[in-house]
Protein backbone atom coordinates (compact mmCIF):
# COMPACT_ATOMS: atom_id res chain seq x y z
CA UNK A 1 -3.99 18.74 -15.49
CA UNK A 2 -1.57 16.80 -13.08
CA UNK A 3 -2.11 12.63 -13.21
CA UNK A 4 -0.36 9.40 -12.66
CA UNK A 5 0.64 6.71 -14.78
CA UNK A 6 0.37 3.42 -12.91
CA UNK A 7 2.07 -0.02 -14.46
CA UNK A 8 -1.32 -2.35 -13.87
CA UNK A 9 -0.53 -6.02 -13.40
CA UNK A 10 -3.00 -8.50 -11.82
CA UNK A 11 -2.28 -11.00 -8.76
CA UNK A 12 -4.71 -13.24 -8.51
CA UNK A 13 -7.76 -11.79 -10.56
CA UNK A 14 -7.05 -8.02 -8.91
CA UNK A 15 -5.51 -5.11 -10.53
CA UNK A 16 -2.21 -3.71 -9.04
CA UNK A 17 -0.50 -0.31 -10.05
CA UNK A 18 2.88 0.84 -9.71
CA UNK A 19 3.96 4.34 -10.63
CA UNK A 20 5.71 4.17 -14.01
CA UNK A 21 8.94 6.16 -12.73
CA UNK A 22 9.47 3.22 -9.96
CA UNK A 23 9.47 0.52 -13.08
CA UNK A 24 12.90 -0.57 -14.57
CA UNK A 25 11.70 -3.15 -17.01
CA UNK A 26 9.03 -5.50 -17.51
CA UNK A 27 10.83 -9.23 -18.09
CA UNK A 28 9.90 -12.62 -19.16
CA UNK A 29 10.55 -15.13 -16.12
CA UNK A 30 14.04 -16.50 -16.51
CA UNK A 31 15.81 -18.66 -14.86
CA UNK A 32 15.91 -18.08 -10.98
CA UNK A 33 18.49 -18.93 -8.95
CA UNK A 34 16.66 -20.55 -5.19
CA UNK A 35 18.37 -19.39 -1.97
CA UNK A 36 18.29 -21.74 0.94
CA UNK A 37 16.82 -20.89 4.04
CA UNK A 38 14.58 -17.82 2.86
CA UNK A 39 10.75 -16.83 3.10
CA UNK A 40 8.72 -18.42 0.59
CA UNK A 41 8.37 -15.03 -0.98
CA UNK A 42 11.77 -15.00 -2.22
CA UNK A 43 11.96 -16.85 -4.84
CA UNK A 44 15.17 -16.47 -5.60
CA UNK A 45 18.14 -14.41 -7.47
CA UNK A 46 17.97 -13.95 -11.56
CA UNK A 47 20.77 -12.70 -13.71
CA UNK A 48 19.70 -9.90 -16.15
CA UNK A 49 21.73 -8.33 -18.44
CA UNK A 50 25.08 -8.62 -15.75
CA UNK A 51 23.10 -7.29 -12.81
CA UNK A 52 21.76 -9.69 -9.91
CA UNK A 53 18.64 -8.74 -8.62
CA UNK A 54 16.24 -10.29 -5.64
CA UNK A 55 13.17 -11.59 -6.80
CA UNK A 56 9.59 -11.67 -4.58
CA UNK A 57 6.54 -13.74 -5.46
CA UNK A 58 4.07 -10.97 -4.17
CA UNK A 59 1.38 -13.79 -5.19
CA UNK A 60 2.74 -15.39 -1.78
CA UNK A 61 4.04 -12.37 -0.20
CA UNK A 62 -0.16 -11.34 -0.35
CA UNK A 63 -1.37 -14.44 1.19
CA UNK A 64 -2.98 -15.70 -2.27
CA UNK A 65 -2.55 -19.23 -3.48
CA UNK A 66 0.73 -20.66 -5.50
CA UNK A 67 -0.13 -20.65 -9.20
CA UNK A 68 2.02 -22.48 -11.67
CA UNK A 69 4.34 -19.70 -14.11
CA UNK A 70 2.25 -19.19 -17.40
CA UNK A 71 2.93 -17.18 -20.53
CA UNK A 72 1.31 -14.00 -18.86
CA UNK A 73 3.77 -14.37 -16.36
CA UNK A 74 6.03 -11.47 -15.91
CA UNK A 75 8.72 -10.18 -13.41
CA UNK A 76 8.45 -6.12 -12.74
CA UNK A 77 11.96 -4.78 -12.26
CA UNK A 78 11.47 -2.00 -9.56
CA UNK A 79 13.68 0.55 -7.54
CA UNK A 80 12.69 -0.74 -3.81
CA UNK A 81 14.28 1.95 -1.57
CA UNK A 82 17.33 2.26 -3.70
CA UNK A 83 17.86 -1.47 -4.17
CA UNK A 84 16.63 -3.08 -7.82
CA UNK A 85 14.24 -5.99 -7.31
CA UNK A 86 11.91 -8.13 -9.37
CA UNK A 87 8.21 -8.74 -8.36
CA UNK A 88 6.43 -11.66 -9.82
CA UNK A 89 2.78 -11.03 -11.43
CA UNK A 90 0.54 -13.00 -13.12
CA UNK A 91 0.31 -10.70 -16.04
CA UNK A 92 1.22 -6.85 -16.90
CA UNK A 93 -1.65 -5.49 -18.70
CA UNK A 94 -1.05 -2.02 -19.61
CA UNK A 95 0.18 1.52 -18.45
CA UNK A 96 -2.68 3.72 -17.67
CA UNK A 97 -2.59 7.83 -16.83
CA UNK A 98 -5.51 8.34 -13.71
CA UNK A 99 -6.53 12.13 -13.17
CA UNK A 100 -5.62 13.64 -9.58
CA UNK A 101 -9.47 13.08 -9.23
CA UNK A 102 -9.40 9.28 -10.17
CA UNK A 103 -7.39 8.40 -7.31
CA UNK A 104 -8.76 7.94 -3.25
CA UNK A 105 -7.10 6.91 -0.28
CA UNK A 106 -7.17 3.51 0.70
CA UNK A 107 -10.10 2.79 2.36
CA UNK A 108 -10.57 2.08 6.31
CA UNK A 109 -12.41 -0.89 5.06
CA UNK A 110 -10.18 -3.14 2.79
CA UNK A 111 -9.02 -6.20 5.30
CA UNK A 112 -7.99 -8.60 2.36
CA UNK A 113 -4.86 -6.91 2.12
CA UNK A 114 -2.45 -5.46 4.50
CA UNK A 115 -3.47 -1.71 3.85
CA UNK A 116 0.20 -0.74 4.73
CA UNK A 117 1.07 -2.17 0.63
CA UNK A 118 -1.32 0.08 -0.51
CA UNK A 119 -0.84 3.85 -1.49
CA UNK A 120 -4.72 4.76 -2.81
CA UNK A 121 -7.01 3.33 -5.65
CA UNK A 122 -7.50 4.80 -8.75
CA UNK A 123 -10.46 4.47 -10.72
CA UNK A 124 -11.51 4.59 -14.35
CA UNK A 125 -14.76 3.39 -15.59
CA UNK A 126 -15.61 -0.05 -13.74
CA UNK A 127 -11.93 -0.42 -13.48
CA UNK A 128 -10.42 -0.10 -9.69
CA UNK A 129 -6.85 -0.38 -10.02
CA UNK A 130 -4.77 -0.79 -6.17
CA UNK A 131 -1.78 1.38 -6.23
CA UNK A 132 0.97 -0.10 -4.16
CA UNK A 133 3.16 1.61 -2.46
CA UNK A 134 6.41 -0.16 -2.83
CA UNK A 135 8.44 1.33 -0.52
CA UNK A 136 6.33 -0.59 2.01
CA UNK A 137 6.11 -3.74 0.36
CA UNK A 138 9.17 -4.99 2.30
CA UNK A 139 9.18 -4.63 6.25
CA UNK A 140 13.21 -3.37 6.99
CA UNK A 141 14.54 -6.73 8.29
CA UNK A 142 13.15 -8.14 5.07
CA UNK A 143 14.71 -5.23 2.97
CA UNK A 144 18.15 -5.45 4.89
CA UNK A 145 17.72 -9.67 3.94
CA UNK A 146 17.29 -8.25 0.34
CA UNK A 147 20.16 -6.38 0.35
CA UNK A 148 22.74 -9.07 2.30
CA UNK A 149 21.04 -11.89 -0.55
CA UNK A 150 22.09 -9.64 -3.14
CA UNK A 151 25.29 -8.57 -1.89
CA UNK A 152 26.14 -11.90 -1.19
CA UNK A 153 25.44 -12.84 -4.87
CA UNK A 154 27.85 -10.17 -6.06
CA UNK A 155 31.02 -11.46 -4.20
């Protein structure tokens, strides 16, 4: 009985998933470092435990409205295409295992958000959960920005 166990989060009142094995750690926000002249996504760099790492607001990397940092507020430490980076959620809820037969494609239909983020939707109960595919959250020139901002930081 294969299945996958999805990290949920929400952005803006929706459920997110990320497949537990691309999850580093889940962190408290901390201080972040701003970097002039960058998307608004970025928010910045954070030091964790020695290691720099890049850190998108996928809140405004979505299109959905700026919302002040809460206590819910978490940053999701993930392996991006072999570079460690921090998304910001609202809140991490829970890790959930979804059957083979709990998860669909993405369908044709969903225009809210850029289908290319999205790797299926898995469902359990009344729960739809979107699983994002987060090798495709970040276009290349944006990844290869990641990786300079980071680099940068290191020197």
């Amino acid at each position: 009985m294969a299945g996958r166990q999805l990290v949920i989060f929400n952005i803006n009142d929706e459920s997110f998933g990320v497949e537990i094995e691309q999850v580093s750690s889940i962190e408290k926000p901390m201080e972040i470092f701003k970097i002039p002249n960058t998307p608004e996504y970025i928010e910045g760099l954070i030091n964790l435990r020695g290691k720099v790492y890049t850190v998108f607001n996928l809140r405004k990397k979505f299109g959905y409205p700026s919302k002040e940092f809460d206590d819910n507020t978490k940053i999701v430490i993930v392996n991006l295409n072999s570079i460690m980076a921090g998304f910001i959620v609202d809140e991490v809820n829970e890790i959930l295992t979804f059957e083979d037969s709990d998860i669909e494609s993405t369908p044709q239909s969903i225009k809210d958000l850029n289908r290319k983020y999205l790797n299926g939707i898995a469902k359990k109960g009344e729960k739809i959960v979107f699983i994002l595919d987060v090798s495709q959250i970040l276009s290349v020139s944006e990844e290869e920005e990641a990786r300079k901002i980071a680099g940068a930081a290191v020197k």
